[in-house]
Protein backbone atom coordinates (compact mmCIF):
# COMPACT_ATOMS: atom_id res chain seq x y z
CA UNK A 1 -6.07 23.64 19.81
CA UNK A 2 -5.23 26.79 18.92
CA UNK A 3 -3.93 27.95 15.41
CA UNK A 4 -0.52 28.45 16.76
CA UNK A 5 -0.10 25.38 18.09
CA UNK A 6 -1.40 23.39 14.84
CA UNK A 7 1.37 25.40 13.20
CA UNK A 8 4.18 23.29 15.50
CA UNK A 9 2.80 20.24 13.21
CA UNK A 10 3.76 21.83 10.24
CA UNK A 11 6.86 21.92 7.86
CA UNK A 12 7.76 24.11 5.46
CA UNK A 13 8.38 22.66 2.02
CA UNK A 14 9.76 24.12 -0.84
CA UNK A 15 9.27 22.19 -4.67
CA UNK A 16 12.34 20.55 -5.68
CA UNK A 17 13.64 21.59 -9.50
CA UNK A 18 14.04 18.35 -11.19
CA UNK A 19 17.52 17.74 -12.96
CA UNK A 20 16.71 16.43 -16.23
CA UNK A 21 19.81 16.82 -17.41
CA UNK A 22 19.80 12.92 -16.53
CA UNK A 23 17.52 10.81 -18.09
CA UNK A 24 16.06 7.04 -16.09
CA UNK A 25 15.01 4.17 -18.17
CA UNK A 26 12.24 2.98 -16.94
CA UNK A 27 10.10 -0.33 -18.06
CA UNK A 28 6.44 -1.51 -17.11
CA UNK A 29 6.21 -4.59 -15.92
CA UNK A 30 2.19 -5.91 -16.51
CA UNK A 31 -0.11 -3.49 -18.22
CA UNK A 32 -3.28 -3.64 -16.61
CA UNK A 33 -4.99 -1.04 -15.43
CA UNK A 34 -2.89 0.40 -12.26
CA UNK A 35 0.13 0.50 -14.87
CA UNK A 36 -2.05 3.35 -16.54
CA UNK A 37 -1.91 5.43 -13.64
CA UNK A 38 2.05 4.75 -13.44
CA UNK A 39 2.04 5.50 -17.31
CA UNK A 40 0.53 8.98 -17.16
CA UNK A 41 2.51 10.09 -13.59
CA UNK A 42 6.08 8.87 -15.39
CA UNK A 43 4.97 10.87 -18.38
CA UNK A 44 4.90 14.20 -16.15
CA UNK A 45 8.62 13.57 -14.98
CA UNK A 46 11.37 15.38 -17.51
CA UNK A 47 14.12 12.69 -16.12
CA UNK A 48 12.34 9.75 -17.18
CA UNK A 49 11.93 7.85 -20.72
CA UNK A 50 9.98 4.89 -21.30
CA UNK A 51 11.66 2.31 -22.72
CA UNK A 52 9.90 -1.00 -22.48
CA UNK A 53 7.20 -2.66 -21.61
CA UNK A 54 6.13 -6.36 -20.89
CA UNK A 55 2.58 -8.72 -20.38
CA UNK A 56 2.40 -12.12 -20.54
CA UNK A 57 -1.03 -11.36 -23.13
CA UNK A 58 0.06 -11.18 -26.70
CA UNK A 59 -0.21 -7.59 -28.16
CA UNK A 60 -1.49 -5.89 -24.50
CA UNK A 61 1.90 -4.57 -23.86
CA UNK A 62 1.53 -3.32 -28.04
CA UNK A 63 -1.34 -1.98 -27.53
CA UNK A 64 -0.45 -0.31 -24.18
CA UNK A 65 2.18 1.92 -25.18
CA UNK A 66 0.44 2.76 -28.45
CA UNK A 67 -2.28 3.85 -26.30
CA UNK A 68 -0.11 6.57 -24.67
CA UNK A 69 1.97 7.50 -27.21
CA UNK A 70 5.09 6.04 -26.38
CA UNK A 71 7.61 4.06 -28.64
CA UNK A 72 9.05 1.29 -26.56
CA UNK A 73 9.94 -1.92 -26.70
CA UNK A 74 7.85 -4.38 -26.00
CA UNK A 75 7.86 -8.05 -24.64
CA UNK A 76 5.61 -11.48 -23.61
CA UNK A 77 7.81 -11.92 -19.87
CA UNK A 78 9.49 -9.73 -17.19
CA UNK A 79 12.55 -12.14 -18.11
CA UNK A 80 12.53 -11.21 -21.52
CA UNK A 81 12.58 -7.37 -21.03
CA UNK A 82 15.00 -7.74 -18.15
CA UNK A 83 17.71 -10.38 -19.74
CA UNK A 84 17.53 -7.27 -22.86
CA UNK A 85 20.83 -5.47 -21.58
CA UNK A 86 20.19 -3.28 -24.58
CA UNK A 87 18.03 -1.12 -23.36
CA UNK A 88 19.88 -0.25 -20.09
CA UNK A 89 17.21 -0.19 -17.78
CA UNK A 90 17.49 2.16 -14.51
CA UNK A 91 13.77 0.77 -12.77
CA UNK A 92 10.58 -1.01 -13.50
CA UNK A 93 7.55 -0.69 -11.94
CA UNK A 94 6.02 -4.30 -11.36
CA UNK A 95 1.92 -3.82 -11.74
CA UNK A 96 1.02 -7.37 -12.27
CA UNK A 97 -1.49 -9.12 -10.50
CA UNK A 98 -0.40 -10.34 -6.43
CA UNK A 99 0.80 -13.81 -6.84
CA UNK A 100 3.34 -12.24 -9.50
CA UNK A 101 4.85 -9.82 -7.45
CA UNK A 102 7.28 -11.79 -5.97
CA UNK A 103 8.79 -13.35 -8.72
CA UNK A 104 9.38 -10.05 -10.82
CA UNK A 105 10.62 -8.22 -8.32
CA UNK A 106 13.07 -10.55 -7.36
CA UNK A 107 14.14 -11.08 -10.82
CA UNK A 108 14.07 -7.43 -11.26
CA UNK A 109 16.74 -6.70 -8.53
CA UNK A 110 18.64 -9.76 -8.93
CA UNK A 111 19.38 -8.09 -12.68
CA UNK A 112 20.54 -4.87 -10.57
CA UNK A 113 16.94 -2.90 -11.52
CA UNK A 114 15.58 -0.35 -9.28
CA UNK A 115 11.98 -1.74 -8.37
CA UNK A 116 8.77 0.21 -7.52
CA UNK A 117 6.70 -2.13 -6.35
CA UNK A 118 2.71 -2.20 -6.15
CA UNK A 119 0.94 -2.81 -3.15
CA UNK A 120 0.25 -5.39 -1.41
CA UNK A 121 4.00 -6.48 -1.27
CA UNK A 122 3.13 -9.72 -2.42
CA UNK A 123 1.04 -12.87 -0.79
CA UNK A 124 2.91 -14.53 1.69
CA UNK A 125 5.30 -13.33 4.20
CA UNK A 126 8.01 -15.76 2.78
CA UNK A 127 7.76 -14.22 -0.48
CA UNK A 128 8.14 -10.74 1.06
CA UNK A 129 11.57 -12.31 2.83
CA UNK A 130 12.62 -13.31 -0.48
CA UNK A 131 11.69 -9.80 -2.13
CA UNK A 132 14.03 -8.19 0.79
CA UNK A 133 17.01 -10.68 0.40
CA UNK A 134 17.48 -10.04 -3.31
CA UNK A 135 17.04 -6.04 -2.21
CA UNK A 136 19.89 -6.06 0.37
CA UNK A 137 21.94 -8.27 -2.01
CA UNK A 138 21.70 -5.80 -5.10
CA UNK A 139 21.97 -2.99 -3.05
CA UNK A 140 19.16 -1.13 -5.63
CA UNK A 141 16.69 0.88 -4.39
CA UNK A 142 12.95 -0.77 -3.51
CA UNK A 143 10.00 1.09 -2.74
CA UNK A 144 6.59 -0.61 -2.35
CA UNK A 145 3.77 1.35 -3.49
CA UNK A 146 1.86 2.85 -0.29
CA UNK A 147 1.03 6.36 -1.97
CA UNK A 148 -1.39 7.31 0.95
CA UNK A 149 1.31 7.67 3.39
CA UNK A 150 2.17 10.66 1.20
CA UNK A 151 -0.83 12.10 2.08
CA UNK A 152 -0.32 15.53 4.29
CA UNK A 153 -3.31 14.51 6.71
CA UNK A 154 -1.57 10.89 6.76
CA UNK A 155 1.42 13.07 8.02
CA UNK A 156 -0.64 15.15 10.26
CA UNK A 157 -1.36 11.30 12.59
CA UNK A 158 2.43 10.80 12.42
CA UNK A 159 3.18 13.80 13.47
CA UNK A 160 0.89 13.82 16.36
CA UNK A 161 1.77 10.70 17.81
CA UNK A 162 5.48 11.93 17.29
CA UNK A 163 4.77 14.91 19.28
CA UNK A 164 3.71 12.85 22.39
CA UNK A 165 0.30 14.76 22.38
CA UNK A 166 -1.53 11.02 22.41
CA UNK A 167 1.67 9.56 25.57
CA UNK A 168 2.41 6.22 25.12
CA UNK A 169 -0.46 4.21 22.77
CA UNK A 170 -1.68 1.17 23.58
CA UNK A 171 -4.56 0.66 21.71
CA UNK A 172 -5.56 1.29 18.05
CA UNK A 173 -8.96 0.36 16.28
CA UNK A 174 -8.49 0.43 12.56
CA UNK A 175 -9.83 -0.81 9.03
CA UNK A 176 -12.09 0.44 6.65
CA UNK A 177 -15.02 -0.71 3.91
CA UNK A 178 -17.41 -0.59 1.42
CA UNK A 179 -20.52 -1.28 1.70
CA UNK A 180 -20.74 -3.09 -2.03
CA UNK A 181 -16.91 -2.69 -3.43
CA UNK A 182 -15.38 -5.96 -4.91
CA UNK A 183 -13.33 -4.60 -7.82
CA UNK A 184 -14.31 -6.71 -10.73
CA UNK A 185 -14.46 -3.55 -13.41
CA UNK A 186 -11.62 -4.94 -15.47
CA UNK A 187 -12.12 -8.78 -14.87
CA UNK A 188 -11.34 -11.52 -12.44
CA UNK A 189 -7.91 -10.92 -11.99
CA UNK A 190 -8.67 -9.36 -8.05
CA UNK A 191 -10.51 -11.76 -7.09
CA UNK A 192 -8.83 -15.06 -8.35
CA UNK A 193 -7.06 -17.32 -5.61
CA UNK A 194 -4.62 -18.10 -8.90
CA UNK A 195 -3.98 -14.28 -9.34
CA UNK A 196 -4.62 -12.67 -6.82
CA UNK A 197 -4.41 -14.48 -3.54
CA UNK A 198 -5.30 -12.24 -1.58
CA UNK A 199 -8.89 -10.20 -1.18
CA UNK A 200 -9.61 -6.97 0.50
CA UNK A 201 -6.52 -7.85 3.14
CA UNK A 202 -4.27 -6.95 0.66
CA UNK A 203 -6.32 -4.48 -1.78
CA UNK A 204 -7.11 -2.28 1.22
CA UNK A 205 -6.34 -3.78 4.20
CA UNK A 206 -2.80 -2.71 3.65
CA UNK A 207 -2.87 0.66 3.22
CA UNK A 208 -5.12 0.55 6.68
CA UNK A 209 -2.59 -1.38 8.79
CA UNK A 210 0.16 1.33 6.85
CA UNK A 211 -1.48 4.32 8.26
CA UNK A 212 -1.49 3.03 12.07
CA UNK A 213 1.32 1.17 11.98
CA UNK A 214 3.51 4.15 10.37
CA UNK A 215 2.34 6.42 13.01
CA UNK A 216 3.42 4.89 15.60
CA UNK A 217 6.93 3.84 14.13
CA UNK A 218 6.15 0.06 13.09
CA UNK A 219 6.45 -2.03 16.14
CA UNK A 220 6.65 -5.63 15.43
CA UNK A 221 3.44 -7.88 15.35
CA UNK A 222 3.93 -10.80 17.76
CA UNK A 223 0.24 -12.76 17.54
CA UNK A 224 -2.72 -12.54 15.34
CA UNK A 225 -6.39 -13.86 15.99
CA UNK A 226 -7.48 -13.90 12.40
CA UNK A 227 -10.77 -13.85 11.01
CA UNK A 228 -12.06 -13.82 6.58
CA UNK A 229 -14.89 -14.29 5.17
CA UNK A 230 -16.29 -14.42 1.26
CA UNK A 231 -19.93 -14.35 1.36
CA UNK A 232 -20.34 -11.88 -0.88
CA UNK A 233 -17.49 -12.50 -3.54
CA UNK A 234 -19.93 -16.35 -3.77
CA UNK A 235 -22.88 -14.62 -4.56
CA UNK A 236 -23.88 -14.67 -8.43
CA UNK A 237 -25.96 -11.52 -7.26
CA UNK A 238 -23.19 -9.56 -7.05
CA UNK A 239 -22.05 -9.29 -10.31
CA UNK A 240 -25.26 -8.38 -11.89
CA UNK A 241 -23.76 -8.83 -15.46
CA UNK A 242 -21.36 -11.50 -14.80
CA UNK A 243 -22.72 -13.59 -12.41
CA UNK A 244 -20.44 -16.45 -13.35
CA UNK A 245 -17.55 -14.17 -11.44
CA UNK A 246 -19.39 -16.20 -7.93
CA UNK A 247 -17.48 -19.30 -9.18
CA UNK A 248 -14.16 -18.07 -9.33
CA UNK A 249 -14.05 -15.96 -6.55
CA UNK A 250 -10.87 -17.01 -4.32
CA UNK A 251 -10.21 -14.74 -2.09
CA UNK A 252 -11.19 -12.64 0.71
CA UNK A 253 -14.24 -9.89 0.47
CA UNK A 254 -14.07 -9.62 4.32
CA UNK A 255 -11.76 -9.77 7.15
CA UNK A 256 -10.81 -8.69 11.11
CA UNK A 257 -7.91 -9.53 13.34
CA UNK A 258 -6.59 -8.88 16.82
CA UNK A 259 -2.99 -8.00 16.96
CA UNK A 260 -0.51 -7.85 19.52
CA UNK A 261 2.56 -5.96 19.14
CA UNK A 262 5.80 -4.93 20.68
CA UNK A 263 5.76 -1.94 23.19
CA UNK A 264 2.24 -3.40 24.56
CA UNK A 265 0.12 -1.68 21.72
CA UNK A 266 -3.07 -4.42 20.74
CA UNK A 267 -4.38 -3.91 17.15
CA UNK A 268 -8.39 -3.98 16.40
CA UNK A 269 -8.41 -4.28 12.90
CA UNK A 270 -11.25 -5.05 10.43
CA UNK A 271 -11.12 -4.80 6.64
CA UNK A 272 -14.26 -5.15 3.31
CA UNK A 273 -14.69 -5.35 -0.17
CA UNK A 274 -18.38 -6.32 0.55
CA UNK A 275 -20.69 -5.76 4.07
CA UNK A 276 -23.87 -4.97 5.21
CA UNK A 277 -22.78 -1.77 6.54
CA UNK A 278 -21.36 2.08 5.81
CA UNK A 279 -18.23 1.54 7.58
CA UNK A 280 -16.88 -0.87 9.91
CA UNK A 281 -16.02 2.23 12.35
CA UNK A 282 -13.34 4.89 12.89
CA UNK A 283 -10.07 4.47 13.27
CA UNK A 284 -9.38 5.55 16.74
CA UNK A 285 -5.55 5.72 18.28
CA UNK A 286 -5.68 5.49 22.16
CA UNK A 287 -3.01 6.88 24.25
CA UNK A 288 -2.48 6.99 28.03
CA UNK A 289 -2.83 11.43 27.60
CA UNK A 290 -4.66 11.41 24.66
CA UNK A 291 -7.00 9.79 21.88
CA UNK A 292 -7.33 10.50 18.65
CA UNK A 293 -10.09 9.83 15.86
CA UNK A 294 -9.72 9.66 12.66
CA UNK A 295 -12.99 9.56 10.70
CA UNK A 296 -13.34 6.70 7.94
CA UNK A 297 -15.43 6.97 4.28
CA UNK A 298 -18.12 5.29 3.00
CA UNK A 299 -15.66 3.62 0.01
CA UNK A 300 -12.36 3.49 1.71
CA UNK A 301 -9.40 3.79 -0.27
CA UNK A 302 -6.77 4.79 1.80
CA UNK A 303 -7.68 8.48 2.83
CA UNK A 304 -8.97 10.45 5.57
CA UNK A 305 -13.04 10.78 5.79
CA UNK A 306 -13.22 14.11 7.52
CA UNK A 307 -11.64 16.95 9.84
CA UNK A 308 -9.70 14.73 13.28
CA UNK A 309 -10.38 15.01 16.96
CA UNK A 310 -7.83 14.97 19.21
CA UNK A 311 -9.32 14.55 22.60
CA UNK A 312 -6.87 15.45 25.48
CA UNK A 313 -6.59 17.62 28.95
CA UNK A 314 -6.33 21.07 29.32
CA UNK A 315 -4.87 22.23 33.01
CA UNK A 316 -6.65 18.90 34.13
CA UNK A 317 -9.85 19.95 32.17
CA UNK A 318 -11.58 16.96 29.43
CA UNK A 319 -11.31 19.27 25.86
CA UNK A 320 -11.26 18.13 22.51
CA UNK A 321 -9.57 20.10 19.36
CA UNK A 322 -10.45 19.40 15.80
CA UNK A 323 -7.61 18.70 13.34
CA UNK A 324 -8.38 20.10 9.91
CA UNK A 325 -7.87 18.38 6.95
CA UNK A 326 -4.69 19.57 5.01
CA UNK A 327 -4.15 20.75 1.61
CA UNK A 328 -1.41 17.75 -0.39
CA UNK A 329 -0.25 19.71 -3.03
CA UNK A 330 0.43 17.61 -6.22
CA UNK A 331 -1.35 14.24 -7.13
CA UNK A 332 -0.05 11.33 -4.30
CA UNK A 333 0.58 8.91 -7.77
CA UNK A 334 2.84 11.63 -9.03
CA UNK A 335 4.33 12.34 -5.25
CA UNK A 336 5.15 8.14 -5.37
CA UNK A 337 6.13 8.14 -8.81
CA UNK A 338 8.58 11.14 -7.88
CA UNK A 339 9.92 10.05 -4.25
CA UNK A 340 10.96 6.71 -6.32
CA UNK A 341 13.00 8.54 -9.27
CA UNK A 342 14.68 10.87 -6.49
CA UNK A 343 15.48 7.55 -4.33
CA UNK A 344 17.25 6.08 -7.81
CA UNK A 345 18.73 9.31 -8.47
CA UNK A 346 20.09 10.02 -5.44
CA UNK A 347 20.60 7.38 -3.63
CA UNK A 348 18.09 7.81 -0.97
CA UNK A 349 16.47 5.80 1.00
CA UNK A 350 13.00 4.29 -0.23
CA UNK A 351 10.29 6.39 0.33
CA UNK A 352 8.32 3.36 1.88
CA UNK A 353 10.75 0.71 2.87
CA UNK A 354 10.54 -3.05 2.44
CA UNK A 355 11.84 -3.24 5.99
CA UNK A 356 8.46 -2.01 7.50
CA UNK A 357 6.29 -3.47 4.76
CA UNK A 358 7.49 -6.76 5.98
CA UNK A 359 5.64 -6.31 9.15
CA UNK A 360 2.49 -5.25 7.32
CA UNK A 361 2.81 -8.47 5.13
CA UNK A 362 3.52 -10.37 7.97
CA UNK A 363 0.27 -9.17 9.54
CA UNK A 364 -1.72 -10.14 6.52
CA UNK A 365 -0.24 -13.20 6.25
CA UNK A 366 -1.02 -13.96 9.86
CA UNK A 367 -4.67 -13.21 9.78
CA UNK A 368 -4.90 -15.66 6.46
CA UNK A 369 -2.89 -18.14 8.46
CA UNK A 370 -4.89 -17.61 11.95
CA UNK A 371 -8.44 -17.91 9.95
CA UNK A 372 -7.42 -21.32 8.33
CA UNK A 373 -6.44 -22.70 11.84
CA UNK A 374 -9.38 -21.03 13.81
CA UNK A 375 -6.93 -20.09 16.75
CA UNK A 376 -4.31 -17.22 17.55
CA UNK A 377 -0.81 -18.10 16.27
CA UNK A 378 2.47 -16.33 17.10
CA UNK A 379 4.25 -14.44 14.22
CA UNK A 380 7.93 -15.47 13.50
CA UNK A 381 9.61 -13.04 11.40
CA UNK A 382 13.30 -13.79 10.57
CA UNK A 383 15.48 -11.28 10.71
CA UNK A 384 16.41 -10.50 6.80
């Protein structure tokens, strides 16, 4: 593909000026380690002020904020910093652990909060119904955290499939792994069926069904064949320093699915913390006039392992063009962090909706489901 025709894929952006003029109250909700990286991104924006913090662990919210600098309130429960009207609170970013997500960010919006919610969503897909009924009820902006769809190469696969260089797709083979990746730096929290819930499915796995599913416009899962393993997260081996970690792993370290969905696409999806293996393969995008690859990494986190190929027919000749990877210009935390404000500001629309991310919960909570029962099930999704 020629340079000028690469170029039709691309949009010219210009950097907004932020008004500060304004200033959002913001609070932390859980102050482990992914509320760092929401820490030092707010801390770039002019519009926003920290005002409060909360952790159910006496003095880790304390310690937190004096860790960064920042004078803020700060409290044992969600509930506690939420009921404070005092501090007029704008947003919140919920970063506790999966099983909590629900429950703050319901409580969050129900107290007319903004919400930037981490990823996964939550656990089950009747939590994420519940998440979405106390959204349309408070009429506040919610955003769930799926920073790599920020990404200007994850832009680049929308944008193809958009531009009906692939036809109509009706296969996709997706996922993504580590060879040796379980993320026990910072504890057991991940990897707790009390905490967490869920394993690599919703660490990873849902930033891999995001990128596919985005692309081509979130059609709506109707069965899952589901398939998760732990062999790995049970072996005392793995932790080399804490082998006790083997006897509270929970959750997931592997998983694969087959998914049907609406417009006759079928979904090949595989997902690891832990495998005897690189990669689990490509992620390839099949359409009926053209396919496209999209190279995975060795420790998949979301991103794009190498220049695409888009393999299509020139005057009825087989050809292939590579897709180069593109320049994102700013850091995709600080892109989230900033969509979100703007959203609040403005009255936008989320930057990821909860109206898609239903369907990616309601994939993950099919495969958990599917693997339990050993058979395919059919996905019923109410309509929210």
């Amino acid at each position: 593909m020629s340079d000028s025709i690469l170029d039709l894929f691309k949009e010219n952006q210009e950097k907004a000026v932020v008004d500060a003029s304004k200033k959002l109250r913001v609070g932390i909700i859980g102050t482990g380690w992914i509320a760092d990286a929401h820490m030092e991104s707010y801390k770039k924006q002019p519009d926003v002020e920290i005002v409060a913090a909360a952790d159910l662990v006496d003095g880790k919210a304390e310690a937190f904020m004096k860790k960064w600098g920042v004078e803020a309130k700060c409290y044992l429960s969600h509930k506690e910093m939420l009921d404070d009207e005092s501090l007029g609170l704008d947003a919140v970013s919920v970063c506790t652990y999966n099983r909590t997500h629900a429950e703050c960010a319901i409580y969050a919006l129900n107290k007319g909060v903004h919400v930037l919610l981490e990823k996964p969503m939550c656990v089950t897909l009747d939590e994420a119904v519940e998440i979405i009924k106390a959204e349309k009820a408070s009429g506040k902006v919610l955003s769930i955290g799926f920073q790599p769809r920020l990404d200007e190469n994850m832009k680049m696969i929308k944008k193809i499939v958009d531009s009906g260089a692939l036809g109509d797709v009706y296969y996709i083979q997706t996922g993504g792994g580590r060879r040796r990746g379980i993320p026990t730096p910072f504890g057991t929290t991940f990897i707790e069926d009390k905490t967490a819930g869920i394993g690599a499915l919703g660490d990873i796995g849902c930033y891999s069904l995001d990128m596919v599913l985005n692309a081509v416009g979130y059609p709506k899962p109707l069965t899952v064949s589901g398939y998760k393993s732990d062999f790995f997260g049970k072996q005392p081996s793995t932790y080399p320093t804490h082998p006790e970690y083997a006897d509270k792993f929970g959750v997931d370290d592997f998983a694969a699915a087959f998914v049907r969905l609406e417009g006759g696409i079928v979904l090949d999806f595989r997902i690891a913390w832990a495998m005897n293996i690189d990669t689990p393969g490509d992620t390839v995008i099949l359409g009926t006039k053209g396919g496209l690859r999209i190279p995975s990494t060795e420790c998949w986190n979301g991103s794009v392992g190498g220049p695409m190929t888009l393999y299509h027919e020139v005057c009825g000749q087989q050809t292939q063009t590579t897709v180069p990877l593109v320049k994102t210009e700013g850091g995709l935390f600080d892109l989230k962090i900033r969509s979100f404000l703007d959203a609040c500001k403005y009255d936008l629309p989320a930057p990821v909706p909860s109206s898609q991310i239903l369907y990616n919960q309601a994939i993950i909570d099919g495969i958990a489901r599917s693997s339990e029962l050993g058979r395919e099930i059919e996905l019923e999704i109410p309509e929210v």
